[in-house]
Protein backbone atom coordinates (compact mmCIF):
# COMPACT_ATOMS: atom_id res chain seq x y z
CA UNK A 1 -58.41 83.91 100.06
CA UNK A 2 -57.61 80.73 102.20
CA UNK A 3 -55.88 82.90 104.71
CA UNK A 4 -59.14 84.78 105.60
CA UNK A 5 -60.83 81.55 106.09
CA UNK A 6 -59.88 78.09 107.94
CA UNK A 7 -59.39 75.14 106.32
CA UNK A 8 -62.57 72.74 106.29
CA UNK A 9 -60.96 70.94 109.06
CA UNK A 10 -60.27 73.24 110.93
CA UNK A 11 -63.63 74.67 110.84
CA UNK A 12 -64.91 71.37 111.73
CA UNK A 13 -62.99 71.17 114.40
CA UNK A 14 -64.08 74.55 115.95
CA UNK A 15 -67.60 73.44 114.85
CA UNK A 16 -66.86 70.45 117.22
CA UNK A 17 -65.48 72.75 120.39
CA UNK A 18 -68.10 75.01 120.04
CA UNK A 19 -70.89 72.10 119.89
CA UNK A 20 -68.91 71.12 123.18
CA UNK A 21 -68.99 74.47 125.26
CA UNK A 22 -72.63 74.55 123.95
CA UNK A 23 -74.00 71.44 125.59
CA UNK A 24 -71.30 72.22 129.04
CA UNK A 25 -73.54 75.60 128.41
CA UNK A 26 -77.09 73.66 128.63
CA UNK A 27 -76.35 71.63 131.34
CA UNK A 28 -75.10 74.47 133.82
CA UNK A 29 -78.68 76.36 132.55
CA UNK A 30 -80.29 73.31 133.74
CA UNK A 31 -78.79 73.02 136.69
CA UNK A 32 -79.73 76.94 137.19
CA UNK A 33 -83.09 76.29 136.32
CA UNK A 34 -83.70 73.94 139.23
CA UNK A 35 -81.93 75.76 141.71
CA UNK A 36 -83.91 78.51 141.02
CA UNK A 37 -87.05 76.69 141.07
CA UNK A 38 -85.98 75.19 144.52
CA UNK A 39 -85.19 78.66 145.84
CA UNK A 40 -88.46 79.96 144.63
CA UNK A 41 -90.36 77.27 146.42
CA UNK A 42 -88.13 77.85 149.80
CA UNK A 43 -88.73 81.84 149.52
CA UNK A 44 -92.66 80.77 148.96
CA UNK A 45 -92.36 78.67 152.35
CA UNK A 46 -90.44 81.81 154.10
CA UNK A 47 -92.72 84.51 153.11
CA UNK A 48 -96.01 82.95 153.61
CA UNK A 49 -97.17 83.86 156.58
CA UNK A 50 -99.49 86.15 155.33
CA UNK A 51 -101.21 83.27 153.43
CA UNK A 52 -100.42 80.08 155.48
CA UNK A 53 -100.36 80.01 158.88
CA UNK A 54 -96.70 79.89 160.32
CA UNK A 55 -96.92 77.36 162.56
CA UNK A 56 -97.51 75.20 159.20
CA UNK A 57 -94.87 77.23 157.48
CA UNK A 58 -91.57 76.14 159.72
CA UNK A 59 -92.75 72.29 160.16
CA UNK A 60 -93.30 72.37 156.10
CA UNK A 61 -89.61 73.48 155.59
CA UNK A 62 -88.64 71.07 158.69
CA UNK A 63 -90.04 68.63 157.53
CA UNK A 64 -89.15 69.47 153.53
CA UNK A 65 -85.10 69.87 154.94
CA UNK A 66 -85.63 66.21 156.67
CA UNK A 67 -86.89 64.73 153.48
CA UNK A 68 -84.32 66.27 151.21
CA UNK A 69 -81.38 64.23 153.35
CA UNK A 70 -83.50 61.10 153.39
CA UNK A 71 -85.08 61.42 157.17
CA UNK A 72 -88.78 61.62 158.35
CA UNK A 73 -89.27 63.29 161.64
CA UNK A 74 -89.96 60.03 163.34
CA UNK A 75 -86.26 59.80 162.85
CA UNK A 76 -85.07 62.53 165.03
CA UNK A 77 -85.11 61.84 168.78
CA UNK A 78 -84.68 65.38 169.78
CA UNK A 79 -85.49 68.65 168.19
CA UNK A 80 -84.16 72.06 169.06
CA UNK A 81 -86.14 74.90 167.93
CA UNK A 82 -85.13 78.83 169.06
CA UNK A 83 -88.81 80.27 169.31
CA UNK A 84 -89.85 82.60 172.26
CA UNK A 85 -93.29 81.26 172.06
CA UNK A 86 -93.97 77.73 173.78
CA UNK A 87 -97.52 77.28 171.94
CA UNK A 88 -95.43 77.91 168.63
CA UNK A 89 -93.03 75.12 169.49
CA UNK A 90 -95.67 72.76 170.47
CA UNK A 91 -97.67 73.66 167.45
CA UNK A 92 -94.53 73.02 165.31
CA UNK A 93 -93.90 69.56 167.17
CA UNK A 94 -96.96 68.41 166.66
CA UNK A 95 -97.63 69.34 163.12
CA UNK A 96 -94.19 67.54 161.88
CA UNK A 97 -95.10 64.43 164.55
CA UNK A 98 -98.52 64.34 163.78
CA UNK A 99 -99.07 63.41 167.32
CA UNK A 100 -98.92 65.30 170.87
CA UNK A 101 -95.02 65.58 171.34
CA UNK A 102 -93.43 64.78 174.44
CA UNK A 103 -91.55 67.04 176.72
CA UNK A 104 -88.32 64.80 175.98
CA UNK A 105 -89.09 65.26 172.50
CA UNK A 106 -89.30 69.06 172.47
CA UNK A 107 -87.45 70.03 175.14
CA UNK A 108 -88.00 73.83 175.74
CA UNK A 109 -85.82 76.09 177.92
CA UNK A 110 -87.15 79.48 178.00
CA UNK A 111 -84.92 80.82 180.89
């Protein structure tokens, strides 16, 4: 009968391993858990236009992307934004400025 079963230490020592894998488990669920909470939130920003106007919807993820690696967009001299709409760039400027924007701000080339 022994053979079929492990020794009590050796049972406590797969006890151990698997109490190991468990929590290694937990963490990377976690970690899931937020990155799919953050990638809910971005899809919410992407495919709101129907609900928020997207003019607000690109300078909230600007402006969200600055934040995330410690900037504010006072911090940027320039931005560079590929629109085909000059209203939707200055809209944009000026929503994540909260001022009029400059032309050497915002420079637009349209050509």
């Amino acid at each position: 009968m022994a053979g079929q079963f492990g020794s009590r230490t050796e049972l406590i020592a797969e006890n151990e391993k698997l109490k190991t894998e468990a929590l290694l488990l937990q963490g990377r669920l976690q970690k899931l858990a937020a990155l799919t909470e953050q990638n809910v939130r971005l899809r919410e920003l992407l495919n709101s236009s129907a609900l928020v106007n997207e003019k607000v919807e690109v300078a909230e993820l600007i402006g969200e992307h600055l934040q995330e690696n410690g900037l504010q967009p006072s911090d940027v001299k320039r931005f560079w934004l590929h629109q085909a709409n000059l209203s939707m760039n200055h809209l944009i400027f000026n929503k994540l400025r909260g001022r009029e924007v400059a032309e050497e701000d915002a420079p637009v080339i349209l050509d």
